[in-house]
N, C-alpha and C. Protein backbone atom coordinates (compact mmCIF):
# COMPACT_ATOMS: atom_id res chain seq x y z
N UNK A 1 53.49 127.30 150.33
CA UNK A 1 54.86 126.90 149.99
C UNK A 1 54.88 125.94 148.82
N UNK A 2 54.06 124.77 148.66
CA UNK A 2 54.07 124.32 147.78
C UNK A 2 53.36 124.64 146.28
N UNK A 3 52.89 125.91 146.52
CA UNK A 3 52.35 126.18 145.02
C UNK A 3 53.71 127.31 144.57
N UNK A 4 54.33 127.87 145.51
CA UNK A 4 55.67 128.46 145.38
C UNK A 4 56.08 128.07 144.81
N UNK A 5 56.65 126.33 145.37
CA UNK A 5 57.58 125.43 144.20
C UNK A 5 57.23 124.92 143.50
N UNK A 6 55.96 124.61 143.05
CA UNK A 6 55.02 124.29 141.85
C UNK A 6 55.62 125.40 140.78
N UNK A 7 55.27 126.60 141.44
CA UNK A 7 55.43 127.60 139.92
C UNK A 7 56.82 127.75 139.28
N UNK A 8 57.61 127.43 140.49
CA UNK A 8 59.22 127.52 140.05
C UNK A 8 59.10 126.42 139.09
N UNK A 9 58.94 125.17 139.65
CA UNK A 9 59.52 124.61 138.84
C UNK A 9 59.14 124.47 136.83
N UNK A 10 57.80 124.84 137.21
CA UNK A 10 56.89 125.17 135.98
C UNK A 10 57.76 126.36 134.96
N UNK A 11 57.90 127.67 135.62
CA UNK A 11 58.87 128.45 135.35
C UNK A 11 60.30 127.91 134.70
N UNK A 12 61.08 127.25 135.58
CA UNK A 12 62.29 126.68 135.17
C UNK A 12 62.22 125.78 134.08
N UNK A 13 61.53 124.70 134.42
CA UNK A 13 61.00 123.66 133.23
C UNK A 13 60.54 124.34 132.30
N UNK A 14 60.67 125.03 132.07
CA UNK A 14 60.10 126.18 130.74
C UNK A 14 60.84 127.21 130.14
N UNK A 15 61.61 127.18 130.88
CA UNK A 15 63.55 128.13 130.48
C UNK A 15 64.54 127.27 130.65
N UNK A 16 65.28 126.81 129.33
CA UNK A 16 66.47 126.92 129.39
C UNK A 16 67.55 127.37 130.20
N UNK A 17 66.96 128.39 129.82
CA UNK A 17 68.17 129.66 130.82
C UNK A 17 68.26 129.83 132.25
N UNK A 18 66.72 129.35 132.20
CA UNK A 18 66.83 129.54 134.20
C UNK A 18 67.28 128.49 134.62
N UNK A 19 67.15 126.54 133.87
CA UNK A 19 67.47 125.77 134.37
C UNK A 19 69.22 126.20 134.29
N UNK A 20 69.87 126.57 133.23
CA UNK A 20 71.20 126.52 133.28
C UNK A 20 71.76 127.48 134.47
N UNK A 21 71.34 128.30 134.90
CA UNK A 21 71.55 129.06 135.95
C UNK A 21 71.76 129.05 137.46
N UNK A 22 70.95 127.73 137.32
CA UNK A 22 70.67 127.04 138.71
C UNK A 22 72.03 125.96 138.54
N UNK A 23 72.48 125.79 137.26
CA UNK A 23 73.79 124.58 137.19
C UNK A 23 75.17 125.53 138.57
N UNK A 24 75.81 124.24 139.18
CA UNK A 24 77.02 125.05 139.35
C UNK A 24 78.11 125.88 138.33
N UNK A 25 78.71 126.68 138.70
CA UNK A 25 80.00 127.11 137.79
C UNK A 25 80.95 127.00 138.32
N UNK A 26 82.22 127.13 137.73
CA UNK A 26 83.15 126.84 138.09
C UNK A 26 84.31 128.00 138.23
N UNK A 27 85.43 128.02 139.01
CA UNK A 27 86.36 129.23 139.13
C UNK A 27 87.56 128.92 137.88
N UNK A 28 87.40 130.12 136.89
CA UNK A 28 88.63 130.21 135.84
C UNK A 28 89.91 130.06 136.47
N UNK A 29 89.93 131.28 137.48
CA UNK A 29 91.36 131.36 138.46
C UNK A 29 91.79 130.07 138.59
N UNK A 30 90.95 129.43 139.44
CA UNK A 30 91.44 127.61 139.63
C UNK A 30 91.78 127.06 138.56
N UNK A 31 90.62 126.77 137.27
CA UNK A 31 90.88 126.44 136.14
C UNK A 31 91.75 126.47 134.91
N UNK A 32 92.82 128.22 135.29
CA UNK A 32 93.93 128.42 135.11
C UNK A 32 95.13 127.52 135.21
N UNK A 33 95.41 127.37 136.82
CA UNK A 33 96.16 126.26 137.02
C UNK A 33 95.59 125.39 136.86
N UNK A 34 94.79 124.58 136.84
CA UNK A 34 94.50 123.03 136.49
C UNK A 34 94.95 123.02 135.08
N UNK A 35 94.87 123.97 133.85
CA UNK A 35 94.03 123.78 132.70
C UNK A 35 96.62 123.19 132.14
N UNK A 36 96.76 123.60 133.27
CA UNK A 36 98.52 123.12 132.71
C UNK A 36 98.85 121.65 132.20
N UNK A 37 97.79 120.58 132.61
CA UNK A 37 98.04 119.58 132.89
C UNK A 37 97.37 119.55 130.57
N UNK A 38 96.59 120.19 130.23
CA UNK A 38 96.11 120.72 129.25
C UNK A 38 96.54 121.02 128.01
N UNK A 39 97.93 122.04 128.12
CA UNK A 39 98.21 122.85 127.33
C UNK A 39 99.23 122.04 126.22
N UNK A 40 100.08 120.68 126.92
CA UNK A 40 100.83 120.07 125.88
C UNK A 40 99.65 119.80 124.72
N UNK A 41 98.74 119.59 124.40
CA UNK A 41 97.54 119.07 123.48
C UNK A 41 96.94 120.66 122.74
N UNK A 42 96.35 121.41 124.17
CA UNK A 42 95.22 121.86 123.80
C UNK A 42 95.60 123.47 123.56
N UNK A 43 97.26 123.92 123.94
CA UNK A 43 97.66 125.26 124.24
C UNK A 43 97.38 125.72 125.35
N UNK A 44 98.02 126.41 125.75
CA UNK A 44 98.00 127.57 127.42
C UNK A 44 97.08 128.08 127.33
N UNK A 45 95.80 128.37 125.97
CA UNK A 45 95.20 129.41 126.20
C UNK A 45 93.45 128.60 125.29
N UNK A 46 94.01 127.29 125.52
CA UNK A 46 93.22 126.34 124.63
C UNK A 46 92.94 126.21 122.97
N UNK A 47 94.03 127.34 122.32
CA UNK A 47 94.44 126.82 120.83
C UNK A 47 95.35 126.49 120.24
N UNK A 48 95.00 125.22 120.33
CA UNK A 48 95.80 123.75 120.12
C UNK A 48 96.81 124.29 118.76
N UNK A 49 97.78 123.70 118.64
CA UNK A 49 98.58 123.83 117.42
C UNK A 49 98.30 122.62 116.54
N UNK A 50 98.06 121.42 116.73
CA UNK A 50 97.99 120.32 116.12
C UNK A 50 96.51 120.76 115.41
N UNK A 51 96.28 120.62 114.21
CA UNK A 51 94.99 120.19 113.67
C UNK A 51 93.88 119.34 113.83
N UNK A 52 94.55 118.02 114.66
CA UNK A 52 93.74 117.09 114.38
C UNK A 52 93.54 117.30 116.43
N UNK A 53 93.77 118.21 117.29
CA UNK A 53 93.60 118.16 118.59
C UNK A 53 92.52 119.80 118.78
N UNK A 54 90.99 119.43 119.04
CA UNK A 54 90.14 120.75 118.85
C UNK A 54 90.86 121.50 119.97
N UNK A 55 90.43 122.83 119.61
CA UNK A 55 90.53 124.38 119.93
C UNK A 55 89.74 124.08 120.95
N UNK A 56 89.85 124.22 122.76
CA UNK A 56 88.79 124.38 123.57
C UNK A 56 89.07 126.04 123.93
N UNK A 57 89.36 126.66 123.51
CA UNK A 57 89.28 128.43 123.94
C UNK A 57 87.84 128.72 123.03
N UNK A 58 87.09 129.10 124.14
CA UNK A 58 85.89 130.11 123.99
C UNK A 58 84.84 128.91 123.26
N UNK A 59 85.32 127.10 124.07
CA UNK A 59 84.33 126.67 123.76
C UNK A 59 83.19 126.75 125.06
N UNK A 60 81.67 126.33 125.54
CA UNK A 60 81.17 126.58 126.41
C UNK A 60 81.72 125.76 126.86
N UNK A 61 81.57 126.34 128.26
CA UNK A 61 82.01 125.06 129.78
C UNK A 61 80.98 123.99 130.12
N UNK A 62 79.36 124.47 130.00
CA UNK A 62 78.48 123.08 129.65
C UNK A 62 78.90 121.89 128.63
N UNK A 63 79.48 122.19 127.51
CA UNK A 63 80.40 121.29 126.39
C UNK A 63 81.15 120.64 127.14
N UNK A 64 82.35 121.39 128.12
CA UNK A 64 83.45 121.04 128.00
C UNK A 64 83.33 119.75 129.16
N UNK A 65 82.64 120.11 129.76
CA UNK A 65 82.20 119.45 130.99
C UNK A 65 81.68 118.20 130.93
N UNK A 66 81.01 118.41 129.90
CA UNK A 66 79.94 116.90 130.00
C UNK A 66 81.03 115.99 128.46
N UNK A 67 81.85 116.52 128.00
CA UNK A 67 82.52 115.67 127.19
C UNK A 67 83.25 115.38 128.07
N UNK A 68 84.24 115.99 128.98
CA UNK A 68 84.83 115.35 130.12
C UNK A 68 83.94 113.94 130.73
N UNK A 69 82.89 114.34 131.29
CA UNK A 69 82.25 113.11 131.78
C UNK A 69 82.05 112.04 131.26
N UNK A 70 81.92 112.56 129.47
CA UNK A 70 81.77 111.14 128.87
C UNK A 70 83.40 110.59 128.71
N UNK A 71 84.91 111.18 128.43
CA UNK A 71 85.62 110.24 128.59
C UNK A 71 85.41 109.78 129.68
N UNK A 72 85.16 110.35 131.08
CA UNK A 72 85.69 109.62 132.25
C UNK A 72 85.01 108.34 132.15
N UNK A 73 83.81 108.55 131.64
CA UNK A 73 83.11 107.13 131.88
C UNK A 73 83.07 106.44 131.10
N UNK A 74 83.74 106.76 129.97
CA UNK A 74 83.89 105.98 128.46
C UNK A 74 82.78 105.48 127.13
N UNK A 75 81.84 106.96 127.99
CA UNK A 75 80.73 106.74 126.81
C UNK A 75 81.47 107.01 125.07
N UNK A 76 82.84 108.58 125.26
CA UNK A 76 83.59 108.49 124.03
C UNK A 76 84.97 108.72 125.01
N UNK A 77 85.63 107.41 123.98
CA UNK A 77 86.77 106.76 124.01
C UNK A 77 88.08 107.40 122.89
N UNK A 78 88.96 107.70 124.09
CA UNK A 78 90.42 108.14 123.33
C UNK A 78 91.06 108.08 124.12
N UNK A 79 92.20 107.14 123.50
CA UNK A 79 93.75 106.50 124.32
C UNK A 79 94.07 107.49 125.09
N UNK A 80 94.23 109.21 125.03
CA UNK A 80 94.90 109.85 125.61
C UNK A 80 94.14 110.91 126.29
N UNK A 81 92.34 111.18 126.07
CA UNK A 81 91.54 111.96 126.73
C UNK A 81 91.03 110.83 128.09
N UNK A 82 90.98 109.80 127.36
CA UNK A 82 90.41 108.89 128.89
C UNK A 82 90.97 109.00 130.05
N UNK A 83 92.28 108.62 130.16
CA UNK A 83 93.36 108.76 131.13
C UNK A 83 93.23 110.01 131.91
N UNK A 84 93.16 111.43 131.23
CA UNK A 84 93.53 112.28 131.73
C UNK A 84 91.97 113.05 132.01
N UNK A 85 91.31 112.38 131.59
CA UNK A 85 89.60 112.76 132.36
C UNK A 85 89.68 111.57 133.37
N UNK A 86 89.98 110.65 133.78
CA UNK A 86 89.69 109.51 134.69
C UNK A 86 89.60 110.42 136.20
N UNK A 87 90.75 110.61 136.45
CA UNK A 87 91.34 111.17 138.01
C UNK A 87 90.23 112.68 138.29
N UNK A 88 89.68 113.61 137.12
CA UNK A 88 89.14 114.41 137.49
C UNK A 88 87.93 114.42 138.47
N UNK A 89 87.97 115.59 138.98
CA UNK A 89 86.52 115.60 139.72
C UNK A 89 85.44 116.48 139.34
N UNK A 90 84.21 116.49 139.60
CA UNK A 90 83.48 117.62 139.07
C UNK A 90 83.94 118.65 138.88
N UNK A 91 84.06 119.45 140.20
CA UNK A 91 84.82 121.11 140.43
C UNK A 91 85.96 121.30 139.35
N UNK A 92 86.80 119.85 139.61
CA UNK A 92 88.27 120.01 138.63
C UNK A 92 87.48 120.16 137.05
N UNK A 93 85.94 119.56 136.54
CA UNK A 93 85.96 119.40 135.19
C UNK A 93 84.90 121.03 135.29
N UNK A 94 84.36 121.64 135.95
CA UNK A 94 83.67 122.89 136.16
C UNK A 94 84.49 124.32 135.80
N UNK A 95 85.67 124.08 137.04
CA UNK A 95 86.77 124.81 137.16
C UNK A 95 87.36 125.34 135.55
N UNK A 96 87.86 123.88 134.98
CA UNK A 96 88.27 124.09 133.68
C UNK A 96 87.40 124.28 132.57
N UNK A 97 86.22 124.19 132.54
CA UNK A 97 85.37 124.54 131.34
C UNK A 97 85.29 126.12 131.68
N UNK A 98 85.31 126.54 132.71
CA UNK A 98 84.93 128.47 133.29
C UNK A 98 86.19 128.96 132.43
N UNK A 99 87.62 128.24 132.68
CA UNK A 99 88.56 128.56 131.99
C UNK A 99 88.92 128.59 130.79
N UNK A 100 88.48 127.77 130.15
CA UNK A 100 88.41 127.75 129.05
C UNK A 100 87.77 128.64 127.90
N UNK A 101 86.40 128.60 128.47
CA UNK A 101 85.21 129.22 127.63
C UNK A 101 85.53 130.80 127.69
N UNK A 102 86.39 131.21 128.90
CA UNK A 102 86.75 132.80 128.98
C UNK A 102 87.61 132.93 127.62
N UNK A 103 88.32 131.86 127.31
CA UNK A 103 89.09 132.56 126.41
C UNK A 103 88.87 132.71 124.74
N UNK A 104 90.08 133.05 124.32
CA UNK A 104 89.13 133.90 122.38
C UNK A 104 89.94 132.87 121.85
N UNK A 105 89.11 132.43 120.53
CA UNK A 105 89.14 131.63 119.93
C UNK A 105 89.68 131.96 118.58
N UNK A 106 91.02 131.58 118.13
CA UNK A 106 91.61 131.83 117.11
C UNK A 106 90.91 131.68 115.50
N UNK A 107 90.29 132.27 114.89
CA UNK A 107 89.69 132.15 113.85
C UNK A 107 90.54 131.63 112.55
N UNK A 108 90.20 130.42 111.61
CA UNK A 108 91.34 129.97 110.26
C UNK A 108 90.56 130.88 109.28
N UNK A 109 90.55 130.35 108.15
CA UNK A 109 90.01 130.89 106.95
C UNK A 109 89.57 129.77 106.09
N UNK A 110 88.52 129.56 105.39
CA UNK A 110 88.02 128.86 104.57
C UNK A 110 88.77 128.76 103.15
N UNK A 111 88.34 127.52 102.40
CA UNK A 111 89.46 127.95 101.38
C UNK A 111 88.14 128.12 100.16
N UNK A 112 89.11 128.68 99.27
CA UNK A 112 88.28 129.57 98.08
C UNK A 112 87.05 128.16 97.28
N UNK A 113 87.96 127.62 97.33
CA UNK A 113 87.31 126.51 96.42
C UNK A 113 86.20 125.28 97.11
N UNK A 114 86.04 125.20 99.12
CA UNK A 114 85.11 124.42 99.34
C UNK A 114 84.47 125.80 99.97
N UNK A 115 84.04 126.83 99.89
CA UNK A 115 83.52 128.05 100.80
C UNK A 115 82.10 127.63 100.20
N UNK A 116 81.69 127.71 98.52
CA UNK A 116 80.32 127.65 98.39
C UNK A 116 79.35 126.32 98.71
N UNK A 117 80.20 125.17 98.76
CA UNK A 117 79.64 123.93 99.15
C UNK A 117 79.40 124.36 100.43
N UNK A 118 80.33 124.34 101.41
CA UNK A 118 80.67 124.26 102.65
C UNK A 118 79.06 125.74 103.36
N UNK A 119 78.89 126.59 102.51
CA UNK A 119 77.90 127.37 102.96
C UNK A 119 76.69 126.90 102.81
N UNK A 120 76.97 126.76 101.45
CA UNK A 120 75.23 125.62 101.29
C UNK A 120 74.73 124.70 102.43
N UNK A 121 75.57 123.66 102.91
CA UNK A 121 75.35 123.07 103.95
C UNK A 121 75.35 122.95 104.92
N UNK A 122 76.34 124.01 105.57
CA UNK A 122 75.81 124.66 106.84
C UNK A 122 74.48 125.53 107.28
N UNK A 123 74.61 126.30 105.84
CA UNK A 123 73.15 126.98 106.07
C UNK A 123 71.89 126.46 105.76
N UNK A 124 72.37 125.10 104.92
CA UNK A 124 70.58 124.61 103.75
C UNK A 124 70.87 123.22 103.99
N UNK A 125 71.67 122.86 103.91
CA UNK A 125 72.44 121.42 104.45
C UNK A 125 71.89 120.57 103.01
N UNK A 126 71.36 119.29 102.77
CA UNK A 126 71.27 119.03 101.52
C UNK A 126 69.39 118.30 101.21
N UNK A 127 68.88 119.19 100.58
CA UNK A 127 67.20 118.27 100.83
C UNK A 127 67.02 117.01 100.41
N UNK A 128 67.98 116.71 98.59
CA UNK A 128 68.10 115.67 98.17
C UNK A 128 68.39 114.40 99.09
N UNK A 129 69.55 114.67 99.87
CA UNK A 129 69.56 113.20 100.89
C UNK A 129 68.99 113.67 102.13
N UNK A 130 68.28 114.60 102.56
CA UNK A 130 67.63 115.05 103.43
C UNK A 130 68.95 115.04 104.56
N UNK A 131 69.83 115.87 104.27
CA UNK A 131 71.16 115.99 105.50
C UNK A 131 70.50 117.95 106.25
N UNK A 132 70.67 117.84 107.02
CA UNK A 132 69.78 118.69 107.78
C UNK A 132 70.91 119.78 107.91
N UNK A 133 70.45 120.67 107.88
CA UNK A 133 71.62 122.29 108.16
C UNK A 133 72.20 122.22 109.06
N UNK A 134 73.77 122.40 109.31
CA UNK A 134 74.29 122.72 110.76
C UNK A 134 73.72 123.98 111.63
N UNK A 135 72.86 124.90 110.58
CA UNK A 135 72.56 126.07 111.31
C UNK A 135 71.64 125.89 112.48
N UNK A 136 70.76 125.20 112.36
CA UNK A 136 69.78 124.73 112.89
C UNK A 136 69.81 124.33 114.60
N UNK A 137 71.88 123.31 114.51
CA UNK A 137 71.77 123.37 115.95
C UNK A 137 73.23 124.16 116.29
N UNK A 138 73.71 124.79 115.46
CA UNK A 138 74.85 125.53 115.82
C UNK A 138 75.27 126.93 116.03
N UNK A 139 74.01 127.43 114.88
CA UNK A 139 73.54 128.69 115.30
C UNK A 139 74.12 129.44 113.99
N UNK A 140 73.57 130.88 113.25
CA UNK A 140 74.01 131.13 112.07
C UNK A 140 75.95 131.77 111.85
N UNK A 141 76.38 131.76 113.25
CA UNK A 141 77.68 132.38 113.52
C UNK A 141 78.53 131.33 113.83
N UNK A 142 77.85 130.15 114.63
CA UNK A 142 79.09 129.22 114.75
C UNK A 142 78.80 128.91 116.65
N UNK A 143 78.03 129.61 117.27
CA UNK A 143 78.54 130.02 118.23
C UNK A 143 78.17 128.55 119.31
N UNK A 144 76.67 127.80 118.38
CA UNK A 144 76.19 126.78 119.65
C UNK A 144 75.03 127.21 120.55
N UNK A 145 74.86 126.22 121.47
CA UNK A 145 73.74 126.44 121.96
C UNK A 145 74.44 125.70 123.68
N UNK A 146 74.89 126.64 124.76
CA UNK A 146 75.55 126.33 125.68
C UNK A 146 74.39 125.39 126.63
N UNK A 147 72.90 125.82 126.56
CA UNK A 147 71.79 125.03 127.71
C UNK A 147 71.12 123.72 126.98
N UNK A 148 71.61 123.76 125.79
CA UNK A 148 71.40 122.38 125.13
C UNK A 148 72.75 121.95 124.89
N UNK A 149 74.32 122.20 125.38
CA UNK A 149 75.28 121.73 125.04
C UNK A 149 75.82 121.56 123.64
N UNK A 150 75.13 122.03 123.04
CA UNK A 150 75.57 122.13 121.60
C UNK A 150 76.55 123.10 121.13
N UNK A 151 78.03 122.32 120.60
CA UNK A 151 79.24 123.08 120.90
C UNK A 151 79.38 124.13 119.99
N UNK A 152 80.31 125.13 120.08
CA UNK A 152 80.72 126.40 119.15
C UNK A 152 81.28 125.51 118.43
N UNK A 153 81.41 125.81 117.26
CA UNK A 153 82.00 125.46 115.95
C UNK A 153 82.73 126.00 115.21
N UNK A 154 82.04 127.69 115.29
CA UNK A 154 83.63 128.82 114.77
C UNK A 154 84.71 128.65 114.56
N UNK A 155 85.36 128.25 113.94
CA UNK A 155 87.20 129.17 113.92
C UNK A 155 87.87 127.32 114.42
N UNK A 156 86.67 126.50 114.89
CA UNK A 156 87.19 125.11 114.84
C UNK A 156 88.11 124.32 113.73
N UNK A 157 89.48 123.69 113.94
CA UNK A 157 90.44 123.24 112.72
C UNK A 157 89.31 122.05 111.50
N UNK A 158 89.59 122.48 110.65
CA UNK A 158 88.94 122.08 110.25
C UNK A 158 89.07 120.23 110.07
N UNK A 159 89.96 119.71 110.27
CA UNK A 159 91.28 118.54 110.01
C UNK A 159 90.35 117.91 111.39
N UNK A 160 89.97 118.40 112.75
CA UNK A 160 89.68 117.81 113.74
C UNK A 160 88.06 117.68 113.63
N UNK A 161 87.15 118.73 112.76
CA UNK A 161 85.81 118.61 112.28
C UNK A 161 85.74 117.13 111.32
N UNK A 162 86.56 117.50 110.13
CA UNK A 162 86.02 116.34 109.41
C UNK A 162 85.94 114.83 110.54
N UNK A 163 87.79 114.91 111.22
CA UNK A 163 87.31 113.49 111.82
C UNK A 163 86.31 113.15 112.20
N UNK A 164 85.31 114.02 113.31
CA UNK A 164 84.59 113.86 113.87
C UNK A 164 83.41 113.25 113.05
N UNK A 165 82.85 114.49 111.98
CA UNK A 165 82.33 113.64 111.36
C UNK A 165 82.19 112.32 110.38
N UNK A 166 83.78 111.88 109.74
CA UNK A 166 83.70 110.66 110.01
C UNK A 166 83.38 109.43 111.06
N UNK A 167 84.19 109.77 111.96
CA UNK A 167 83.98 108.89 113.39
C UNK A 167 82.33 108.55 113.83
N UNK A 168 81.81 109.45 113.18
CA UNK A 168 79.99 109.66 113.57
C UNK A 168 79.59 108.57 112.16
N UNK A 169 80.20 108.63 111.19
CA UNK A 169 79.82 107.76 110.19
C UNK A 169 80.49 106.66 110.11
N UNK A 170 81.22 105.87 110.60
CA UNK A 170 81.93 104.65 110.90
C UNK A 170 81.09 103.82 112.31
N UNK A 171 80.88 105.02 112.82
CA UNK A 171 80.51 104.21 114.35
C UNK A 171 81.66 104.78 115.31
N UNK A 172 82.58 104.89 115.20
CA UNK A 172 84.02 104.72 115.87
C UNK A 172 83.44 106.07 117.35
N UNK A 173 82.48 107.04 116.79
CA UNK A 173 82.53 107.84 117.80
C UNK A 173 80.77 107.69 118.12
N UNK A 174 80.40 107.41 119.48
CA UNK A 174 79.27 107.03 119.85
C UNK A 174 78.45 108.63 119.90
N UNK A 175 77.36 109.00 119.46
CA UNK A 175 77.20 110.30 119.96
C UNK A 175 76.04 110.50 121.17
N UNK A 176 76.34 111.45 121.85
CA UNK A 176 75.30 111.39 123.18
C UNK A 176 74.41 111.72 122.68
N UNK A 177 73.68 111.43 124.02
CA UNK A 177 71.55 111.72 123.93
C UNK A 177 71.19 112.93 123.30
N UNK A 178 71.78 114.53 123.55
CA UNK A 178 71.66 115.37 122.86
C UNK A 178 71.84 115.22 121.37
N UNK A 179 73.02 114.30 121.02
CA UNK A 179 73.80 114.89 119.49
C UNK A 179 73.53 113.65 118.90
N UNK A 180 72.44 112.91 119.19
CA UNK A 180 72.08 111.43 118.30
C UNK A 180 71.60 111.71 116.48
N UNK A 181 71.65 113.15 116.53
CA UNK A 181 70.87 113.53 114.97
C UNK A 181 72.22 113.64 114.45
N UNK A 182 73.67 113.68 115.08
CA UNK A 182 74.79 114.17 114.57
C UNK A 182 74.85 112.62 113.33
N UNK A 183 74.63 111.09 114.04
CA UNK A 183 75.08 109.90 113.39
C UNK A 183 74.10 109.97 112.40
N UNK A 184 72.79 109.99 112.81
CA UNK A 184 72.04 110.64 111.35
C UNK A 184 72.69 111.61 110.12
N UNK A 185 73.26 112.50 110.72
CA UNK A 185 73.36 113.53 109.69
C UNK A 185 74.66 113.22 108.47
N UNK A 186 75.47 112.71 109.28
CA UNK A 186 77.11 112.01 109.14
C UNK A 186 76.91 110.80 108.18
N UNK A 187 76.13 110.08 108.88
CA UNK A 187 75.73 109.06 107.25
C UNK A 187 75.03 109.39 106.34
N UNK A 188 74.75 110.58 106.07
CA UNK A 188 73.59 110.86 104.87
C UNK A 188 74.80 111.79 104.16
N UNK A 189 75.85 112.16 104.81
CA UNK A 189 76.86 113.42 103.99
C UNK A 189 77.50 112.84 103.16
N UNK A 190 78.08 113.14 102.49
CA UNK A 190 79.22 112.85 101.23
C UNK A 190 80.71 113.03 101.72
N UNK A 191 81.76 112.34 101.47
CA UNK A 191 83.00 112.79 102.02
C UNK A 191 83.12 113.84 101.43
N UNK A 192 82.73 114.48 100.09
CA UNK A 192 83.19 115.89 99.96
C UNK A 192 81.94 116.85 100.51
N UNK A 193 80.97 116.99 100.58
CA UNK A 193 80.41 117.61 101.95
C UNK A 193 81.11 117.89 103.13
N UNK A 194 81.39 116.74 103.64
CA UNK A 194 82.02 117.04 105.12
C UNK A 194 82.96 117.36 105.10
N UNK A 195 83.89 117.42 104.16
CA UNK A 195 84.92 118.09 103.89
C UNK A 195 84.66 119.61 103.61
N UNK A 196 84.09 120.17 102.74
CA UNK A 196 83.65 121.10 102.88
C UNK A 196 83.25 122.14 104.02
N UNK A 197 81.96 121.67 104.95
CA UNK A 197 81.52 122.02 105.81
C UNK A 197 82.41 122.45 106.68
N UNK A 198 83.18 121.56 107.11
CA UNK A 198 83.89 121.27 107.96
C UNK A 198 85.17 122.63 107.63
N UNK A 199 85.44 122.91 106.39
CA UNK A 199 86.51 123.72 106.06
C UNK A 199 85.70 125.09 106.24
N UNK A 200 84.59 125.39 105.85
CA UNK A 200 83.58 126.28 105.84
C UNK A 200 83.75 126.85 107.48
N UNK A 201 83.01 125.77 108.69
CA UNK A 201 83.19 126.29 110.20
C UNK A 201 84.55 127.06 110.34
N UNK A 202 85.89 126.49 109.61
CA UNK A 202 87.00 126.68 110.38
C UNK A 202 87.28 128.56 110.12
N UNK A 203 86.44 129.04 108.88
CA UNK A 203 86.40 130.67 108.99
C UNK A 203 85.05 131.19 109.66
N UNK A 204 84.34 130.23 109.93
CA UNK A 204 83.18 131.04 110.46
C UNK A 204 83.22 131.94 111.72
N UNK A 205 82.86 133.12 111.35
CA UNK A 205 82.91 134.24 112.79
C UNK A 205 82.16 134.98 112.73
């Protein structure tokens, strides 16, 4: 029995995929109705109308989940996500990431004039200040990396990207244990880089 669970865990500890598998999930159905309390911000179907409020349709529910946890606990802080992550419970933050991530994600369009910056640096990022490719942890489509929590980026507004990566270069937004290369990367960019980039994700599909 115990070389049984020796090998599992050897096995698991060695997949991604199997550890994420073993995570709970959560019910969309439920997450449906919960996700109402949601939709003034984020849309009925999680694409937000405001620019500066991200798209959670067809982001992963590992994302959605553990950014929930960090407002609740105030690792990242916002007047109006804190509040309304406080009262949640696991299942309630499970429930709604299943819901979410089911749904399709409205794609923008890049604009003509930051598309070739904005590619360069997603795909090559910059060697001169050594700013590292978004491809690297986002994937060449946009899509992320759901067992390392690393969010979709696709079809994301672009107005709610740049903040972010400002906020990563001010300080203002703390980044977790996974995304600590994000404050690295954010101070080495250029405001017209991240502007770019950032306009670049919002057609990526």
């Amino acid at each position: 029995m115990k070389k049984l669970t020796l090998a599992f865990c050897i096995v698991t500890l060695g997949n991604p995929t199997a550890i994420a598998a073993t995570n709970l999930t959560g019910d969309a159905a439920v997450g449906k109705t919960k996700s109402a309390m949601c939709a003034g911000c984020h849309g009925a179907d999680g694409n937000s109308m405001n620019p500066l409020w991200p798209k959670l349709a067809g982001q992963h529910a590992s994302v959605i989940v553990q950014q929930l946890k960090n407002f609740q606990s105030e690792d990242r802080k916002d007047p109006t996500m804190s509040p309304m992550a406080a009262p949640l419970s696991e299942p309630d933050m499970l429930n709604l990431g299943a819901y979410f991530e089911g749904q399709t994600t409205t794609i923008g369009s890049a604009s003509i004039d930051l598309v070739e910056l904005g590619q360069k640096i997603y795909r090559g990022g910059n060697k001169e200040t050594s700013v590292a490719a978004c491809i690297s942890c986002h994937g060449p489509r946009g899509h992320g990396d759901p067992a390392a929590k690393y969010p979709a980026v696709n079809g994301q507004y672009a107005n709610y990207t740049l903040k972010q990566l400002q906020d990563y270069k001010s300080g203002a937004r703390k980044p977790a244990a996974n995304a600590a290369i994000m404050r690295d990367i954010a101070l080495k960019m250029s405001e017209d880089e991240m502007k770019a980039v950032a306009d670049y994700m919002q057609g990526l599909h």
